[in-house]
PDB file of N, CA and C in Angstrom:
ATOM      1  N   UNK A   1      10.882 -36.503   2.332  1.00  0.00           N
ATOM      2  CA  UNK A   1      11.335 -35.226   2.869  1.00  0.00           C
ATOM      3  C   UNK A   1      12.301 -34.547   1.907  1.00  0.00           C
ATOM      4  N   UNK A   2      12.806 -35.165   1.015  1.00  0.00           N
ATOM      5  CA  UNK A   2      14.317 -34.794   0.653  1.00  0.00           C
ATOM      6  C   UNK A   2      13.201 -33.874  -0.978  1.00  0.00           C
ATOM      7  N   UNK A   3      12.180 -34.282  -0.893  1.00  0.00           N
ATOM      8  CA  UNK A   3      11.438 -33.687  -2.051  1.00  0.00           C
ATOM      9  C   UNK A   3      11.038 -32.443  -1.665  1.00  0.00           C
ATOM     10  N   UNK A   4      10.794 -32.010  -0.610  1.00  0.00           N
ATOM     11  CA  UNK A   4      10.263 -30.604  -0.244  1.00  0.00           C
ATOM     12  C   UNK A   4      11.382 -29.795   0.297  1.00  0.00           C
ATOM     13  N   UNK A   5      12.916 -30.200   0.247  1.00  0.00           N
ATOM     14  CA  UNK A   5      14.169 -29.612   0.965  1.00  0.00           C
ATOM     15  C   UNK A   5      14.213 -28.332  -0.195  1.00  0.00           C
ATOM     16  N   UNK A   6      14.130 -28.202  -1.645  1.00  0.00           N
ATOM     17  CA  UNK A   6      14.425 -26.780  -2.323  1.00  0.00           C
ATOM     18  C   UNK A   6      13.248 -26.070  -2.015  1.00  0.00           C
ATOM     19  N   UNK A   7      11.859 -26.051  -1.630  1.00  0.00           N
ATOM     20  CA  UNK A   7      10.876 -25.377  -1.001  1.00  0.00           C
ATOM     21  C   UNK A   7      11.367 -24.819   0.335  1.00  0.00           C
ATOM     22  N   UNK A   8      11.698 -25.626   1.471  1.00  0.00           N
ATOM     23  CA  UNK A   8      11.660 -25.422   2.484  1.00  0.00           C
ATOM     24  C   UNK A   8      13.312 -24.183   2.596  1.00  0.00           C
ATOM     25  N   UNK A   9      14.124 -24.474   1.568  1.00  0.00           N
ATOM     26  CA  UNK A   9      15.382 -23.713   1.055  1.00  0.00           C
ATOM     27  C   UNK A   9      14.894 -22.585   0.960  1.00  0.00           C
ATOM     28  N   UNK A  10      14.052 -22.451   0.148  1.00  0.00           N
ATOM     29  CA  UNK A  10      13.717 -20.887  -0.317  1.00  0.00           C
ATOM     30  C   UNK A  10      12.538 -20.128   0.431  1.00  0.00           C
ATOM     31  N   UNK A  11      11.756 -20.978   0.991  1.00  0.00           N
ATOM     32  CA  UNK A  11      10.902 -20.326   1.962  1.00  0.00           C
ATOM     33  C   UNK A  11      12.202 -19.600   3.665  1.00  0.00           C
ATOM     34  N   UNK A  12      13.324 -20.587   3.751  1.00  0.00           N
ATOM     35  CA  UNK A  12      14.120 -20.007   4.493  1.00  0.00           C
ATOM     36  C   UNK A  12      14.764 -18.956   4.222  1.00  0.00           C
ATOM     37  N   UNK A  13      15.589 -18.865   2.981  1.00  0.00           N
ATOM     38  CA  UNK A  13      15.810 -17.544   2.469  1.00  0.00           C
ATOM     39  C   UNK A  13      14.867 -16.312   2.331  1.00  0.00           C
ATOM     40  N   UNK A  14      13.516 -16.646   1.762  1.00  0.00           N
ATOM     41  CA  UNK A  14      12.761 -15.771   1.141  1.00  0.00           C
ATOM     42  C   UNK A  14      12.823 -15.177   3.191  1.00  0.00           C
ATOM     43  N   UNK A  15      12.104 -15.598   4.190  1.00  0.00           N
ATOM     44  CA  UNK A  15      12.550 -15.137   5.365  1.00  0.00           C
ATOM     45  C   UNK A  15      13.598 -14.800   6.208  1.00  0.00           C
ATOM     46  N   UNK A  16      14.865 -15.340   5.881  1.00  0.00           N
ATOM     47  CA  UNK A  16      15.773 -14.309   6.221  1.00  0.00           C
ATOM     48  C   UNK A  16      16.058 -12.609   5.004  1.00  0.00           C
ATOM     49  N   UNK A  17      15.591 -12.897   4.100  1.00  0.00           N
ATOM     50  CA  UNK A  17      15.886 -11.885   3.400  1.00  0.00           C
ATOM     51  C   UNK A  17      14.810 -11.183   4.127  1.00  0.00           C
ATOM     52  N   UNK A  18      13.581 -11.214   3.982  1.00  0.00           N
ATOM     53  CA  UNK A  18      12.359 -10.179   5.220  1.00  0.00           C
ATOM     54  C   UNK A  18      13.133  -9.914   6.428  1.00  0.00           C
ATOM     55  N   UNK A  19      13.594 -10.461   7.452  1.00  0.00           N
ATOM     56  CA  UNK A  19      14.349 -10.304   8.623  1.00  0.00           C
ATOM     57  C   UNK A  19      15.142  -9.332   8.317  1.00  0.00           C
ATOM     58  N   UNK A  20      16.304  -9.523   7.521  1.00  0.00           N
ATOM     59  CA  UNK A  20      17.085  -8.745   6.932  1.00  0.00           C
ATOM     60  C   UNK A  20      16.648  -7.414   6.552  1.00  0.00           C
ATOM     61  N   UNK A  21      15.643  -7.202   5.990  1.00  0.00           N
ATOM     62  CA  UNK A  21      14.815  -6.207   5.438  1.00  0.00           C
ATOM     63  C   UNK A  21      14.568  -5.286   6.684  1.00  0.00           C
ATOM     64  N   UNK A  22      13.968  -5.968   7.598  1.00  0.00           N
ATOM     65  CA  UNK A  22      13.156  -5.046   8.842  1.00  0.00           C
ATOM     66  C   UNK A  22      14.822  -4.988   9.511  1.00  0.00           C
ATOM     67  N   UNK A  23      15.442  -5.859   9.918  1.00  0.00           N
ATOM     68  CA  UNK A  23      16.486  -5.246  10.666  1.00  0.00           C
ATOM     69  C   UNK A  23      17.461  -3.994   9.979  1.00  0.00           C
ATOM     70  N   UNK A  24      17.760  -4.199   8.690  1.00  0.00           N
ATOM     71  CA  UNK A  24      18.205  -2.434   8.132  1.00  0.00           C
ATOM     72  C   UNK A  24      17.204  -1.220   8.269  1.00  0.00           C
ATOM     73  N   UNK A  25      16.155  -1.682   8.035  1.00  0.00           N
ATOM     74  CA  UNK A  25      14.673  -0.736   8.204  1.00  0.00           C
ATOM     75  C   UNK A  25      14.336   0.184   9.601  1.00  0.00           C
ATOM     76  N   UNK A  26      14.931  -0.642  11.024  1.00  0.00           N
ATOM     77  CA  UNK A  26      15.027  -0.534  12.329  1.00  0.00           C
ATOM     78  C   UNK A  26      16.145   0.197  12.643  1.00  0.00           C
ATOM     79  N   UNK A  27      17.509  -0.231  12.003  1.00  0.00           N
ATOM     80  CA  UNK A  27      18.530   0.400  12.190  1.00  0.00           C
ATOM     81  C   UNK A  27      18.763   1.830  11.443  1.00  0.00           C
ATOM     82  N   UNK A  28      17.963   2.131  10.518  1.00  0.00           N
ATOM     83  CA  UNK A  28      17.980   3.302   9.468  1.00  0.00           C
ATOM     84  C   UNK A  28      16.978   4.110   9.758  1.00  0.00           C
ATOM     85  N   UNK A  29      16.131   3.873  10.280  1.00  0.00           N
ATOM     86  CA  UNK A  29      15.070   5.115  10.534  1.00  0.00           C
ATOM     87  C   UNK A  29      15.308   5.850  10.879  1.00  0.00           C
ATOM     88  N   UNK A  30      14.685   7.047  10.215  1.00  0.00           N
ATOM     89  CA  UNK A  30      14.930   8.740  10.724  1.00  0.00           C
ATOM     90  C   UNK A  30      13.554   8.817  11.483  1.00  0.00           C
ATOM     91  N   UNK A  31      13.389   9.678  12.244  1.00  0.00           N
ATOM     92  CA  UNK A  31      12.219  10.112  12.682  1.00  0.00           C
ATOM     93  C   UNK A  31      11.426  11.151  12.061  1.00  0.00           C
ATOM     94  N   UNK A  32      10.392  11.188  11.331  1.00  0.00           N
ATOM     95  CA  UNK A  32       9.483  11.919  10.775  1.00  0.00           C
ATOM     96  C   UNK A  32       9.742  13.280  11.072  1.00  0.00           C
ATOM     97  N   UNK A  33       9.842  14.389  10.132  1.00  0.00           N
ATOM     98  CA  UNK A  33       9.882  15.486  10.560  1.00  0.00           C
ATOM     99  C   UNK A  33       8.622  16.388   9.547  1.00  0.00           C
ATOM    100  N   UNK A  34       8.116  17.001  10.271  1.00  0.00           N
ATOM    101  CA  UNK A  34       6.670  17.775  10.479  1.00  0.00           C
ATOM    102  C   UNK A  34       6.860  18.444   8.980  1.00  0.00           C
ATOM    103  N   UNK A  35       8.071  19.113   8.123  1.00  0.00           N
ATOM    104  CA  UNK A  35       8.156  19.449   7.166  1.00  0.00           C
ATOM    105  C   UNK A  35       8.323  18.916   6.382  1.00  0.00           C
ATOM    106  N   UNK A  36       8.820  17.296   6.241  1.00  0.00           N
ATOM    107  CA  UNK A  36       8.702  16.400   5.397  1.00  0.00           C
ATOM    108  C   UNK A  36       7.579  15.703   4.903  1.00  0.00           C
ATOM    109  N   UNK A  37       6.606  15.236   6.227  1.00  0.00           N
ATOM    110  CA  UNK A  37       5.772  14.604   6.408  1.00  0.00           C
ATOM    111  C   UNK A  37       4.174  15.288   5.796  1.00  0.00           C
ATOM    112  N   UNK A  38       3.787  17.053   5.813  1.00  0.00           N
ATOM    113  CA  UNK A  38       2.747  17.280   6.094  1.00  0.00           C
ATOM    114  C   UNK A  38       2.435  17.069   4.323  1.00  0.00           C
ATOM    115  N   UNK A  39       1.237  17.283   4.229  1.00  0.00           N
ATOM    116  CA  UNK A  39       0.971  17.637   2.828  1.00  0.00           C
ATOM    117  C   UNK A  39       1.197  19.174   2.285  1.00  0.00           C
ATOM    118  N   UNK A  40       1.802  18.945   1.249  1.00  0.00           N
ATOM    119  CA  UNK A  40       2.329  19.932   0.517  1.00  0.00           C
ATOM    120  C   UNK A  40       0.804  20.610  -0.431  1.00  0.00           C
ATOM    121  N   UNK A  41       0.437  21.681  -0.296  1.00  0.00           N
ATOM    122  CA  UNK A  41      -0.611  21.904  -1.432  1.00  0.00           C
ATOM    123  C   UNK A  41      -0.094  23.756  -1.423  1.00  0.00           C
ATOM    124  N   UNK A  42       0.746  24.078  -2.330  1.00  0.00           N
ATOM    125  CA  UNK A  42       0.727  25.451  -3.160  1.00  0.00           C
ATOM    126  C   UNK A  42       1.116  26.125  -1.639  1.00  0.00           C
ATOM    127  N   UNK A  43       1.902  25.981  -0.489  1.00  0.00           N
ATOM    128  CA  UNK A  43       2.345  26.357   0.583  1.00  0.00           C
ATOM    129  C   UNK A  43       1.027  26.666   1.513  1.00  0.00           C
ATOM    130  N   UNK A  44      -0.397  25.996   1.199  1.00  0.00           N
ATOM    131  CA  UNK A  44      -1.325  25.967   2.196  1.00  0.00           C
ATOM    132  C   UNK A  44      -1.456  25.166   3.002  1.00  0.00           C
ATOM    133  N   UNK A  45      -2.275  25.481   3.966  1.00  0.00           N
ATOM    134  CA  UNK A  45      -2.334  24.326   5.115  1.00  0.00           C
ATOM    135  C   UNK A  45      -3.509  23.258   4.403  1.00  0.00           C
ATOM    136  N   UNK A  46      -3.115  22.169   4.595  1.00  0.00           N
ATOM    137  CA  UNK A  46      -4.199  21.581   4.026  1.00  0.00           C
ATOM    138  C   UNK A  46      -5.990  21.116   4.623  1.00  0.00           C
ATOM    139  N   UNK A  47      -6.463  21.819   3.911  1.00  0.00           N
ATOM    140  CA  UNK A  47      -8.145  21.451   4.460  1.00  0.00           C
ATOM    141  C   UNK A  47      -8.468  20.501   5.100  1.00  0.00           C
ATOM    142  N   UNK A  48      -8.137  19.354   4.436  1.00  0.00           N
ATOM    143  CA  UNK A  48      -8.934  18.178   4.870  1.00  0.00           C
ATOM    144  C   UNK A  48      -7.766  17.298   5.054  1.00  0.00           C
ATOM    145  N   UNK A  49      -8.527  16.109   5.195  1.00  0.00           N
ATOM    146  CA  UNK A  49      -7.164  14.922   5.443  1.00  0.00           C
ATOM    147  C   UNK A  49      -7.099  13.992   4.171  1.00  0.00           C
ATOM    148  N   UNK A  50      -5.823  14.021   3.993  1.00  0.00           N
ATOM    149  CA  UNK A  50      -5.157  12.967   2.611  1.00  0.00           C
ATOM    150  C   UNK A  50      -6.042  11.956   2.369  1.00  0.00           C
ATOM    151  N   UNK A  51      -6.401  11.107   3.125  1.00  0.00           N
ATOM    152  CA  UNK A  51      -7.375   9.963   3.115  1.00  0.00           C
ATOM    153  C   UNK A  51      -9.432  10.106   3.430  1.00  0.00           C
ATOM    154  N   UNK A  52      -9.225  11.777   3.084  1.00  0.00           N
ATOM    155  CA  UNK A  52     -10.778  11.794   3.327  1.00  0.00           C
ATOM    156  C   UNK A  52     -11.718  10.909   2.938  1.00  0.00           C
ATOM    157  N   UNK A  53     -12.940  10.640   3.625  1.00  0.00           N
ATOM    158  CA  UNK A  53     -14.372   9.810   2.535  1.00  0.00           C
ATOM    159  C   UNK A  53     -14.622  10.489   1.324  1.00  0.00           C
ATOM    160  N   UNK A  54     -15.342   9.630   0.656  1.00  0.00           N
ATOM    161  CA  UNK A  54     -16.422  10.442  -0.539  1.00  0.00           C
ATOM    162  C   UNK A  54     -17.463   9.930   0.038  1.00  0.00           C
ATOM    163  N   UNK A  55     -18.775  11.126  -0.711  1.00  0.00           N
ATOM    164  CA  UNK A  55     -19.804  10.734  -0.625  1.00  0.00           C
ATOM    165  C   UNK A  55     -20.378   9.147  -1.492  1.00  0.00           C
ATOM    166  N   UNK A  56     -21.555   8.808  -0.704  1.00  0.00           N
ATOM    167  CA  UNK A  56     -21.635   7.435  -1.296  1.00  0.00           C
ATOM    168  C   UNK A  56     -21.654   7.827  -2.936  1.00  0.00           C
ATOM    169  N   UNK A  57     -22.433   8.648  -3.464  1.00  0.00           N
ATOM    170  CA  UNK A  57     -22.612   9.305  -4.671  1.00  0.00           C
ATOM    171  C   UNK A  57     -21.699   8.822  -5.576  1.00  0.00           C
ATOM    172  N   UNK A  58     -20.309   9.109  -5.169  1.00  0.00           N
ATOM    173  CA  UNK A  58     -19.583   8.591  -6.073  1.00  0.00           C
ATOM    174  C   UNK A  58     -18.987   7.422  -6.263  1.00  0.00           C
ATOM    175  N   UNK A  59     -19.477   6.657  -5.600  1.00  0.00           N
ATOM    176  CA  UNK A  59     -19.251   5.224  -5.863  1.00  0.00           C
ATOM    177  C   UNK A  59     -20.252   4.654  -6.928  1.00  0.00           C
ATOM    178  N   UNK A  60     -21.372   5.348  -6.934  1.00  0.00           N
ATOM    179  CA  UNK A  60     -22.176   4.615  -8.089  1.00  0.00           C
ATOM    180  C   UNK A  60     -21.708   5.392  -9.161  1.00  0.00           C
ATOM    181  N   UNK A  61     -21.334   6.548  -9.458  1.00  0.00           N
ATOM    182  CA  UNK A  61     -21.277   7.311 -10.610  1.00  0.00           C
ATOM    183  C   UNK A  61     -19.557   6.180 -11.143  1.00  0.00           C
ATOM    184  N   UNK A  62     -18.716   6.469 -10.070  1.00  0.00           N
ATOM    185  CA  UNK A  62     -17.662   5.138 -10.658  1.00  0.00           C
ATOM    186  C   UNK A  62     -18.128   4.125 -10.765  1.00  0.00           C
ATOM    187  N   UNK A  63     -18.958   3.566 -10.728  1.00  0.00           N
ATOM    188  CA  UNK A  63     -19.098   2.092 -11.043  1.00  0.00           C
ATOM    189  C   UNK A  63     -19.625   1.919 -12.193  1.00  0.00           C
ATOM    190  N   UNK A  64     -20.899   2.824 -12.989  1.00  0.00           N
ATOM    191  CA  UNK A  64     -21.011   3.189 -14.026  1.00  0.00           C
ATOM    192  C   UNK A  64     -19.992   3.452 -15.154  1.00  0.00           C
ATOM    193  N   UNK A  65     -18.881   4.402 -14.359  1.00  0.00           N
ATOM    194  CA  UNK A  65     -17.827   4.874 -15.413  1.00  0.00           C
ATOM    195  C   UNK A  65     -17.326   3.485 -15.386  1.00  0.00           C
ATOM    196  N   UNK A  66     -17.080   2.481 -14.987  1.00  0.00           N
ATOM    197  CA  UNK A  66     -16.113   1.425 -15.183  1.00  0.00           C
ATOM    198  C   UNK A  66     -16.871   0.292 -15.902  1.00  0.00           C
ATOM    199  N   UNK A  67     -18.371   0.589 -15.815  1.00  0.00           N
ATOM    200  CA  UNK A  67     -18.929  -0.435 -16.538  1.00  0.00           C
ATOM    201  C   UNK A  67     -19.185  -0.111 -18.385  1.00  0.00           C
ATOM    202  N   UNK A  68     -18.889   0.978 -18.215  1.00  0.00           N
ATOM    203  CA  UNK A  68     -19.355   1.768 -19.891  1.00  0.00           C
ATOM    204  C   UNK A  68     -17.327   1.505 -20.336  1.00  0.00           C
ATOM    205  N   UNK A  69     -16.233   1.985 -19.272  1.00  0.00           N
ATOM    206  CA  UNK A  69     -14.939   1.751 -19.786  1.00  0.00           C
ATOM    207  C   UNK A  69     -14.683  -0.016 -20.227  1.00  0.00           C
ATOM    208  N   UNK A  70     -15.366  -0.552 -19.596  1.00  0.00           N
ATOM    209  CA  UNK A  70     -14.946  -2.103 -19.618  1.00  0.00           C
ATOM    210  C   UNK A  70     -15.959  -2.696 -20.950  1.00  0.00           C
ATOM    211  N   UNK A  71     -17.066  -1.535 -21.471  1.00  0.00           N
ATOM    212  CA  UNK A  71     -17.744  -1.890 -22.342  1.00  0.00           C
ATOM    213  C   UNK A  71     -17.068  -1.387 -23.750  1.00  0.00           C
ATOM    214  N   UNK A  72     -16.228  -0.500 -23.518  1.00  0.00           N
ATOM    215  CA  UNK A  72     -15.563   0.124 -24.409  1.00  0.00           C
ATOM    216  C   UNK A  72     -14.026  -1.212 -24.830  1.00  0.00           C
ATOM    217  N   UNK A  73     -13.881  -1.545 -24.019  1.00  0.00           N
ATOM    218  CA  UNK A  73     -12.834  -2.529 -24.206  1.00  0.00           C
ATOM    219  C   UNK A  73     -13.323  -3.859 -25.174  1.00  0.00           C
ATOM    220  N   UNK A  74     -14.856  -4.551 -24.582  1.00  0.00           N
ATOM    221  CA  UNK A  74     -15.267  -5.107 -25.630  1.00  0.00           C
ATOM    222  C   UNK A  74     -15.540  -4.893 -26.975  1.00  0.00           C
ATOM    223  N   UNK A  75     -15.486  -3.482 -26.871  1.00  0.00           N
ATOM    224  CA  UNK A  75     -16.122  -3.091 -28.595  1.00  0.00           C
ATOM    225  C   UNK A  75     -14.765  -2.940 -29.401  1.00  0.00           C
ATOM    226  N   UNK A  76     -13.688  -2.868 -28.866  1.00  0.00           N
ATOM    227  CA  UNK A  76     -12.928  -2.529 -29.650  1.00  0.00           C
ATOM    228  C   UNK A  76     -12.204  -3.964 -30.615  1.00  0.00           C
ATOM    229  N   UNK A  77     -12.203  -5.035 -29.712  1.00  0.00           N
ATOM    230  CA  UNK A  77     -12.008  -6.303 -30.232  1.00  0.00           C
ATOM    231  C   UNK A  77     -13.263  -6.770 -31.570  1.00  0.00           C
ATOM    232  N   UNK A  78     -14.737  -6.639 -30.717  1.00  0.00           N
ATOM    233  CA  UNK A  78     -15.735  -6.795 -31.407  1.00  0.00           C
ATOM    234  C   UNK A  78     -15.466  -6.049 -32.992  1.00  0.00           C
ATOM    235  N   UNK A  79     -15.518  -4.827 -32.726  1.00  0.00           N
ATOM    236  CA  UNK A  79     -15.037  -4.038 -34.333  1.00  0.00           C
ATOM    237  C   UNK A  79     -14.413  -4.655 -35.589  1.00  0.00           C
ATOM    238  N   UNK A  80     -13.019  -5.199 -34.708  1.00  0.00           N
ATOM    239  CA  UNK A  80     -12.080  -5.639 -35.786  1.00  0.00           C
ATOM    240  C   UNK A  80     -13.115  -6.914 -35.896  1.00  0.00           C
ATOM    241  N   UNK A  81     -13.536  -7.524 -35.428  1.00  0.00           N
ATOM    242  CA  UNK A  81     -14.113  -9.196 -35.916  1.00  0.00           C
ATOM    243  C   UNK A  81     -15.718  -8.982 -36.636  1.00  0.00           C
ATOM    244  N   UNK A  82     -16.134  -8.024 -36.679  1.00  0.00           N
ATOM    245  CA  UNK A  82     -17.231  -7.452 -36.897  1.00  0.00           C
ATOM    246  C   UNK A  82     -17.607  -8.187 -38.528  1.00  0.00           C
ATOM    247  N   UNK A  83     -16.784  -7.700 -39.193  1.00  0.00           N
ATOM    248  CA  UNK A  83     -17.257  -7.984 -40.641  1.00  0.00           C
ATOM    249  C   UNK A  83     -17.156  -9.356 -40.793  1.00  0.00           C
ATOM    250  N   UNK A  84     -16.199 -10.240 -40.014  1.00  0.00           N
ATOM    251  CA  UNK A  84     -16.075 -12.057 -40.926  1.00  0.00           C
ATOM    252  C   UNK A  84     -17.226 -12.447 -40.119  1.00  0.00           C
ATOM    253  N   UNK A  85     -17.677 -11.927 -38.808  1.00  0.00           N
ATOM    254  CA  UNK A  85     -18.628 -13.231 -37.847  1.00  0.00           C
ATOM    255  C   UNK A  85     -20.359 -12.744 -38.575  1.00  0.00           C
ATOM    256  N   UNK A  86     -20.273 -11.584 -38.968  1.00  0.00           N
ATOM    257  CA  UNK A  86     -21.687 -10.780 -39.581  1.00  0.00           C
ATOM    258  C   UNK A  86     -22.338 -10.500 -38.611  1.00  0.00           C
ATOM    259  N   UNK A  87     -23.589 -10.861 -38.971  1.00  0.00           N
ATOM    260  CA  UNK A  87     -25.005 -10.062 -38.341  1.00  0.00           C
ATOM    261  C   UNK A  87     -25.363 -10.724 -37.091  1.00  0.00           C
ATOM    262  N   UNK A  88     -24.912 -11.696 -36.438  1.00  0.00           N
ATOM    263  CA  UNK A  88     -24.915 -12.429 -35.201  1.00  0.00           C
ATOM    264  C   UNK A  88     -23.809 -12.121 -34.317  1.00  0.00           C
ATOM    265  N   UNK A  89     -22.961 -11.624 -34.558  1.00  0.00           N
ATOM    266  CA  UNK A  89     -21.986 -10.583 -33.766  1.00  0.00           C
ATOM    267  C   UNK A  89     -22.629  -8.945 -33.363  1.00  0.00           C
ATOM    268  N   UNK A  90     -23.738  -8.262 -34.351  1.00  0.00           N
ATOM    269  CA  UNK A  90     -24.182  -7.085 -34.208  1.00  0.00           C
ATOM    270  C   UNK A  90     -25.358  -7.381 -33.668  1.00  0.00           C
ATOM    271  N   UNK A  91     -25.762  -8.697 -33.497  1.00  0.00           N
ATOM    272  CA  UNK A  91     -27.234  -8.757 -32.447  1.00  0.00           C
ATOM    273  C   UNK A  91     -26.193  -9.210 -30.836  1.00  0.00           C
ATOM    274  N   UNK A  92     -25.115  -9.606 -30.801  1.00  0.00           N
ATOM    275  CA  UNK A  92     -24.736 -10.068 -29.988  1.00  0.00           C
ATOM    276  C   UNK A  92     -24.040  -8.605 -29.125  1.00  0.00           C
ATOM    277  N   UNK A  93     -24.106  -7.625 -29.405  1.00  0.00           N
ATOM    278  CA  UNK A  93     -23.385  -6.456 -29.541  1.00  0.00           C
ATOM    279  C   UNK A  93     -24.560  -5.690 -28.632  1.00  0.00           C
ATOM    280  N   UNK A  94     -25.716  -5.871 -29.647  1.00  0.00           N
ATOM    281  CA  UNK A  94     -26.919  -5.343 -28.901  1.00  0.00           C
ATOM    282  C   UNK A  94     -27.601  -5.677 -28.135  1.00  0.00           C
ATOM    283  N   UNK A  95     -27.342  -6.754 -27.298  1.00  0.00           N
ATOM    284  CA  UNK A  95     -27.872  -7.414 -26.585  1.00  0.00           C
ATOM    285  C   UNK A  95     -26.811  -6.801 -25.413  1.00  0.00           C
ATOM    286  N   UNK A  96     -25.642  -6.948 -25.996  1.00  0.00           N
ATOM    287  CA  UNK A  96     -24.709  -6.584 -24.216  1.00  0.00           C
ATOM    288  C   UNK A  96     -25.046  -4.985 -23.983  1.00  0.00           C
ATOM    289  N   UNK A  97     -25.494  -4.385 -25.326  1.00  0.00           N
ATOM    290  CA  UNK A  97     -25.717  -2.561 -24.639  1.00  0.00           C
ATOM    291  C   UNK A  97     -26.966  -2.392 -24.120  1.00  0.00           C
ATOM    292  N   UNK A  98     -28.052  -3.461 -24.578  1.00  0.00           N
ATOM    293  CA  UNK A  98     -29.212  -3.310 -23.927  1.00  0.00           C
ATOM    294  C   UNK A  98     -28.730  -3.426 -22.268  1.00  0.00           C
ATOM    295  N   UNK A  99     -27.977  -4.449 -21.840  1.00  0.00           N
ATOM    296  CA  UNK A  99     -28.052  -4.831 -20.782  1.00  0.00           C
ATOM    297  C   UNK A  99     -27.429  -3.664 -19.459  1.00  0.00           C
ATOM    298  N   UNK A 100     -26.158  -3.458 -20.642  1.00  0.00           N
ATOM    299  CA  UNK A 100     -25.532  -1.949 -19.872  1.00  0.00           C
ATOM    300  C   UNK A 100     -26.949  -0.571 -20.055  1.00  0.00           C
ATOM    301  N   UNK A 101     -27.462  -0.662 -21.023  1.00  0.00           N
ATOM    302  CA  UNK A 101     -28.573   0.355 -21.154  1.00  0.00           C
ATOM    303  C   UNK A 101     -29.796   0.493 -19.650  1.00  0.00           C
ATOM    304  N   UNK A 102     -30.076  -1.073 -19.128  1.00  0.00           N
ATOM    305  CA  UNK A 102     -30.550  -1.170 -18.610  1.00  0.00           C
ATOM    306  C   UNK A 102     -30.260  -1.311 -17.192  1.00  0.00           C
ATOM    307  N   UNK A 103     -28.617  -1.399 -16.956  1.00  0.00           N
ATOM    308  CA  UNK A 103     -27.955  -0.900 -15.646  1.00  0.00           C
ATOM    309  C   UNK A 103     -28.327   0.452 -15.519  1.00  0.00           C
ATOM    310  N   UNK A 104     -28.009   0.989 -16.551  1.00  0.00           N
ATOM    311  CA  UNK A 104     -28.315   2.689 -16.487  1.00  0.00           C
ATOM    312  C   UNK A 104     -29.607   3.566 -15.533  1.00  0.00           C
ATOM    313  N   UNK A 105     -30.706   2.450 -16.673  1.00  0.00           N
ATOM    314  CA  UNK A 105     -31.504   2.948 -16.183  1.00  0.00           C
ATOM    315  C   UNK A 105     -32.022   2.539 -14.707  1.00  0.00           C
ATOM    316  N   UNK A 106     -31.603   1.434 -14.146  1.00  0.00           N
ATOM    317  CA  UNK A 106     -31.783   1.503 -12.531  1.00  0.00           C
ATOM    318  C   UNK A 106     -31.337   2.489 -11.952  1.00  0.00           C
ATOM    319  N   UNK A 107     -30.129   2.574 -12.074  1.00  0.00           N
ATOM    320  CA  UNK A 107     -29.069   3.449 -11.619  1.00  0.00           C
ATOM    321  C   UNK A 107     -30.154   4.964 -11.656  1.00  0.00           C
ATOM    322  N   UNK A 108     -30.639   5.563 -12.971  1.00  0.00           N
ATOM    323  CA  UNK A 108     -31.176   6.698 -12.499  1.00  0.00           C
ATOM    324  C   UNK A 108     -32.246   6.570 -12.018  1.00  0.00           C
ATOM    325  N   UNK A 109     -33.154   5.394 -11.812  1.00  0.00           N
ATOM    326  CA  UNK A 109     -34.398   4.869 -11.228  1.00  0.00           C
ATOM    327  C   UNK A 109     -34.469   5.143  -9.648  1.00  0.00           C
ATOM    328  N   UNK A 110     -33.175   4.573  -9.235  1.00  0.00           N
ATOM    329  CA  UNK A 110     -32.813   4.550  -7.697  1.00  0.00           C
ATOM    330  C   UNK A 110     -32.127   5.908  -7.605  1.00  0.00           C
ATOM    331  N   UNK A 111     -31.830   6.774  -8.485  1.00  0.00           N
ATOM    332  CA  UNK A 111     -31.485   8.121  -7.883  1.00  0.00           C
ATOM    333  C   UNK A 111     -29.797   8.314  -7.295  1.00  0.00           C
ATOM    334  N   UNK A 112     -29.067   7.148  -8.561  1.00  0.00           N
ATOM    335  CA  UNK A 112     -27.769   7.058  -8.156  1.00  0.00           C
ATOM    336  C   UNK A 112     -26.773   8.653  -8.761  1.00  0.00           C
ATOM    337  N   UNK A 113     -27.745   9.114  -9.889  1.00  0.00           N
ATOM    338  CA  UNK A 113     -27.575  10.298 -11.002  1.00  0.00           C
ATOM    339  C   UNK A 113     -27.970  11.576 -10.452  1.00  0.00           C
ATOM    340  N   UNK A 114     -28.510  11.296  -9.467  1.00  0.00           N
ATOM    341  CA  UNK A 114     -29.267  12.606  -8.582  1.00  0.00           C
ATOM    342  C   UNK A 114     -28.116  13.311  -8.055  1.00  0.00           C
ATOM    343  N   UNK A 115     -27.375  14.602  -7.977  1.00  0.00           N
ATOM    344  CA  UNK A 115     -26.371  15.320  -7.061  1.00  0.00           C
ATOM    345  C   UNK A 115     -26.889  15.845  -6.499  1.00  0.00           C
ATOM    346  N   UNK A 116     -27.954  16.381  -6.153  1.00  0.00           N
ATOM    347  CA  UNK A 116     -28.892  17.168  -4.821  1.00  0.00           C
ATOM    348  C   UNK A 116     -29.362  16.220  -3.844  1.00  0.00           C
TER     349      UNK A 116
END
């Protein structure tokens, strides 16, 4: 027991400090006021709501953008190592854009590229 007493120490603290937390949090609250709270846009009322949906649409068009950004991250390492590893680094290169090449083309296959 005497081995888990600085765990069980700081898991007690780490929870009175939370306790602590919500009881100033309880005692300090203001109540929301309608001019603080609304969304601010150029003194208009705002259209829609802060947390609106998107269309599914753009979930594939981001997922694309993050797969070409995250492809961009590999190339930049690849570059600098480019010249000592040679010509088995530039087939290895083309093999990962075929593969992103060929996300692509599902993607406009299934009509993820379509905006109408």
């Amino acid at each position: 027991m005497e081995r888990y007493l600085p765990v069980l120490a700081m898991l007690g603290l780490a929870a009175a400090l939370v306790g602590t937390l919500y009881l100033v949090h309880l005692r300090t609250a203001v109540a929301p006021v309608l001019s603080t709270v609304a969304a601010f846009r150029s003194g208009l009322p705002p259209r829609e709501h802060a947390v609106s949906r998107f269309h599914v649409r753009w979930y594939a068009v981001s997922l694309l953008f993050l797969a070409f950004d995250v492809e961009m991250l590999f190339m930049y390492p690849w570059a600098v190592v480019v010249a000592d590893v040679g010509a088995s680094a530039v087939a290895e290169m083309f093999v990962f854009l075929s593969l992103l090449m060929a996300g692509v083309l599902y993607a406009w296959r299934e009509g993820a590229l379509r905006w109408a």
